[in-house]
N, C-alpha and C. Protein backbone atom coordinates (compact mmCIF):
# COMPACT_ATOMS: atom_id res chain seq x y z
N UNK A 1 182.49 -11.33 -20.77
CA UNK A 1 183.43 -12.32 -20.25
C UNK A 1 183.52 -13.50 -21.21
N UNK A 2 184.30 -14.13 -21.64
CA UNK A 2 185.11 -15.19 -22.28
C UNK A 2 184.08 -16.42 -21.30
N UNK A 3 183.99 -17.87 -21.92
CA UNK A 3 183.14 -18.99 -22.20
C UNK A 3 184.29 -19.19 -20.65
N UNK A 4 183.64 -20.34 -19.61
CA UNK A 4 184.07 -20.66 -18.04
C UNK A 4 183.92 -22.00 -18.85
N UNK A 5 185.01 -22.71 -19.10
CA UNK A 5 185.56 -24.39 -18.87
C UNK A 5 186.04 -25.62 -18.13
N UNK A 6 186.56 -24.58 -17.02
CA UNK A 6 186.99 -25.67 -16.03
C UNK A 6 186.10 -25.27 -14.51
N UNK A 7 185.81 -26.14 -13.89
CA UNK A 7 185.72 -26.01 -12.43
C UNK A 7 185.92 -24.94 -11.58
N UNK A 8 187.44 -25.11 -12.07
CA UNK A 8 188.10 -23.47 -11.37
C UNK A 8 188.17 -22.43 -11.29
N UNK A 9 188.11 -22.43 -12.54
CA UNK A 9 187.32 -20.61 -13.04
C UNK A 9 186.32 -20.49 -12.41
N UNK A 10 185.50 -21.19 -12.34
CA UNK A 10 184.00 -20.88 -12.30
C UNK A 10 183.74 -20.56 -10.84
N UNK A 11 184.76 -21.74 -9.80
CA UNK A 11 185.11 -21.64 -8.27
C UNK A 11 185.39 -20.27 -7.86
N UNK A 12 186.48 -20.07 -8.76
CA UNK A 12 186.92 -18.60 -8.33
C UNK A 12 185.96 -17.37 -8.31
N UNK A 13 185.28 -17.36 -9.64
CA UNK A 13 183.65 -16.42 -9.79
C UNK A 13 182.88 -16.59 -8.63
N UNK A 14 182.32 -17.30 -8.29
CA UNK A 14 181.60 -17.71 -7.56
C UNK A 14 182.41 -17.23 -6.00
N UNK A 15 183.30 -17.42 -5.62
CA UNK A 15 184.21 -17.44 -4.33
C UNK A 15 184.18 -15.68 -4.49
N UNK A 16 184.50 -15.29 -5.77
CA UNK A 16 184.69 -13.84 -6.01
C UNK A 16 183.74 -13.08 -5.48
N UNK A 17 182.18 -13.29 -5.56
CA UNK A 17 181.06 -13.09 -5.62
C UNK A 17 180.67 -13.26 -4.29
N UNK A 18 181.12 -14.41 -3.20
CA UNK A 18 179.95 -14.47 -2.50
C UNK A 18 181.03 -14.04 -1.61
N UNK A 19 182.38 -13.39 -1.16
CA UNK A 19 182.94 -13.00 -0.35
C UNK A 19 182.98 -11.47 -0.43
N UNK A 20 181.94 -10.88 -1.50
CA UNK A 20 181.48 -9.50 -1.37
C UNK A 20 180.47 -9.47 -0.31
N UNK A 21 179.76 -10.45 0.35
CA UNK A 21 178.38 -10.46 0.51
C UNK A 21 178.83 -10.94 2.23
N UNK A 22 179.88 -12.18 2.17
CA UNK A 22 180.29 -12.77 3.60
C UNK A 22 181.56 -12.58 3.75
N UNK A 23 181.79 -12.91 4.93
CA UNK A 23 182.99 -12.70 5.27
C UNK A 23 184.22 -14.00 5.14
N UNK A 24 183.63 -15.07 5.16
CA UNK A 24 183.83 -16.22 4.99
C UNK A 24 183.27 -17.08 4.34
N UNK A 25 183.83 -17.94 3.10
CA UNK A 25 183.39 -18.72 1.71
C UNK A 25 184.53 -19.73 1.76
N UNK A 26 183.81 -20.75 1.64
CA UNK A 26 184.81 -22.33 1.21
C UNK A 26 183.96 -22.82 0.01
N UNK A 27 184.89 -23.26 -0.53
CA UNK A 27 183.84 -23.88 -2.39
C UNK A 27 184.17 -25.28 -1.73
N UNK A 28 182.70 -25.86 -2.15
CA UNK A 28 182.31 -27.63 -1.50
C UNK A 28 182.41 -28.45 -2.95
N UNK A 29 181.47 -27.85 -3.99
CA UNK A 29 181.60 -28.15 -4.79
C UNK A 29 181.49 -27.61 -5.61
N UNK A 30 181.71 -28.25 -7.38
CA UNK A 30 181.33 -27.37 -8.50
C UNK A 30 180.64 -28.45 -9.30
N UNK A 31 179.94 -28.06 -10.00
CA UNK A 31 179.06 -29.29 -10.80
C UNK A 31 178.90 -28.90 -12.41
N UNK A 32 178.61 -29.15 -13.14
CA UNK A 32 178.44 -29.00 -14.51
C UNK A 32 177.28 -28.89 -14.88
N UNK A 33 176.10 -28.06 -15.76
CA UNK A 33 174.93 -29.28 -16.22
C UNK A 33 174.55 -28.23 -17.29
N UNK A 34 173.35 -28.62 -18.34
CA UNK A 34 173.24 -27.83 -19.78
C UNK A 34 173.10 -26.42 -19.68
N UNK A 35 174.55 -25.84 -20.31
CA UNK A 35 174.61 -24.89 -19.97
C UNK A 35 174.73 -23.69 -18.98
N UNK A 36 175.44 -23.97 -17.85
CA UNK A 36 175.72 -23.77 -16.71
C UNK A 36 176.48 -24.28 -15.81
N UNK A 37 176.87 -24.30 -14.58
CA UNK A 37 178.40 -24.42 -13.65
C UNK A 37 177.22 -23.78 -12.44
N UNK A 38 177.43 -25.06 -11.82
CA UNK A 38 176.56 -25.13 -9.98
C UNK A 38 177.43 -25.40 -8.95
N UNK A 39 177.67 -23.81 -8.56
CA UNK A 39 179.06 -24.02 -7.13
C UNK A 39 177.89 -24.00 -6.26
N UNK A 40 178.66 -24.70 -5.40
CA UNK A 40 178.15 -24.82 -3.50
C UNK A 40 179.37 -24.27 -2.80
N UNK A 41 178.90 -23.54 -2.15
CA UNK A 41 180.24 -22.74 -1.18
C UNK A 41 179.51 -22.57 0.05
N UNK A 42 180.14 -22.83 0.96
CA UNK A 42 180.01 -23.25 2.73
C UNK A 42 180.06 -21.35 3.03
N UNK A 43 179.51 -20.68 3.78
CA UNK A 43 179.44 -19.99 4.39
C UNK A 43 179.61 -19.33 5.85
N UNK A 44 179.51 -20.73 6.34
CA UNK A 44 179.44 -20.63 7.91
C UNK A 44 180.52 -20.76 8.52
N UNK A 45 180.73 -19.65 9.30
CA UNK A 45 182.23 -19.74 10.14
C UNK A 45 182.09 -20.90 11.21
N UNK A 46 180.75 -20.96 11.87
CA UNK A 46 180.93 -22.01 12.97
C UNK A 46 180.51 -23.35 12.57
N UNK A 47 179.45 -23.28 11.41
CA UNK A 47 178.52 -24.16 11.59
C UNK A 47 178.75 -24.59 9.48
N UNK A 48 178.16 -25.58 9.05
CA UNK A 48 178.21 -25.42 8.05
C UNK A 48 176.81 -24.72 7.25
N UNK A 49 176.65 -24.19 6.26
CA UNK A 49 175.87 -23.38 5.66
C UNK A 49 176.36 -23.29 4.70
N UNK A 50 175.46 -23.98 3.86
CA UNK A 50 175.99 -24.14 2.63
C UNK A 50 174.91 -23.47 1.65
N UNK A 51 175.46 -22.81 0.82
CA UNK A 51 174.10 -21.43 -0.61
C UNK A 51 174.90 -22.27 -1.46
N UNK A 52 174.32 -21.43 -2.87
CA UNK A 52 174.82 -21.90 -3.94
C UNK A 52 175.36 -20.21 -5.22
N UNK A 53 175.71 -20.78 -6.31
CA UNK A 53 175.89 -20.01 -7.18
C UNK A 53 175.85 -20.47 -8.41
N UNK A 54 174.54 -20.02 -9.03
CA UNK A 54 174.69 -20.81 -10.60
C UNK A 54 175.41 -19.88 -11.99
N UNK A 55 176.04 -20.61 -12.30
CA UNK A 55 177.04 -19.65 -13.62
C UNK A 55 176.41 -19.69 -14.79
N UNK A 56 176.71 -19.07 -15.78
CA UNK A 56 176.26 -19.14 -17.09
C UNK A 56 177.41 -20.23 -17.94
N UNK A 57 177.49 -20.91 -18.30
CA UNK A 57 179.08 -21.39 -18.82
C UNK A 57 179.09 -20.54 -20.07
N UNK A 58 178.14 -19.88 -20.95
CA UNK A 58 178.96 -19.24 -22.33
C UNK A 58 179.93 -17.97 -22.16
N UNK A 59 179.06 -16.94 -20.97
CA UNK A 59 179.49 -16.31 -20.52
C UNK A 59 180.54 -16.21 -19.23
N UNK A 60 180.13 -17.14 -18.13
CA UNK A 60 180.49 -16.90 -16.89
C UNK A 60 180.10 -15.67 -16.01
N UNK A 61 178.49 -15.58 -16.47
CA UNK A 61 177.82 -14.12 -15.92
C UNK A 61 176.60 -14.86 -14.59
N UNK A 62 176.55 -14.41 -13.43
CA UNK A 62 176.03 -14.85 -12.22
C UNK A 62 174.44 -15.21 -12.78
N UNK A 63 173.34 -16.30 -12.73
CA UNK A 63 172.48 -15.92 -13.17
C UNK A 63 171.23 -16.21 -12.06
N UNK A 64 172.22 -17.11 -10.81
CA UNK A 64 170.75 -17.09 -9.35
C UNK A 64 172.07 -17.19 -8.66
N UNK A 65 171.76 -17.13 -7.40
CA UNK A 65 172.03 -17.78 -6.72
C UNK A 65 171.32 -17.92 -5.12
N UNK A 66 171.71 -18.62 -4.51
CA UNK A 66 171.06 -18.39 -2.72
C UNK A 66 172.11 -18.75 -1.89
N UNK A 67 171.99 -17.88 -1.05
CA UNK A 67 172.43 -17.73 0.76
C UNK A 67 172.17 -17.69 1.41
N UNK A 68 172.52 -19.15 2.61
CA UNK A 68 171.66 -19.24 3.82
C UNK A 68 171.97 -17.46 4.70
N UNK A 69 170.80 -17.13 5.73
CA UNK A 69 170.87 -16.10 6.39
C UNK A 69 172.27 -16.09 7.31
């Protein structure tokens, strides 16, 4: 995969990723930091539940992430 630059890309990966897993994903935030892109995406249909997804930025390849149960 091609270098993740903006926010959005990275939103979308991440949104891509964790709506294999749930049924429902809202992106809260996206963050930046060395070498990497830190989404928070809400999970919870009723309640909020918020995991995360950390990106690679050279790649844009998944490299942790967590989800509340």
């Amino acid at each position: 995969m091609p270098p993740v630059t903006t926010a959005a890309e990275t939103t979308e990966i991440a949104l891509t990723f964790v709506k294999k897993h749930r049924l429902f994903a809202r992106p809260v935030s996206a963050k930046q930091g060395e070498g990497y892109w830190l989404v928070e995406v809400d999970v919870g249909l009723f309640d909020v539940k918020v995991g995360w997804v950390k990106i690679e930025t050279s790649s844009g390849v998944i490299q942790e992430y967590s989800l509340p149960p």
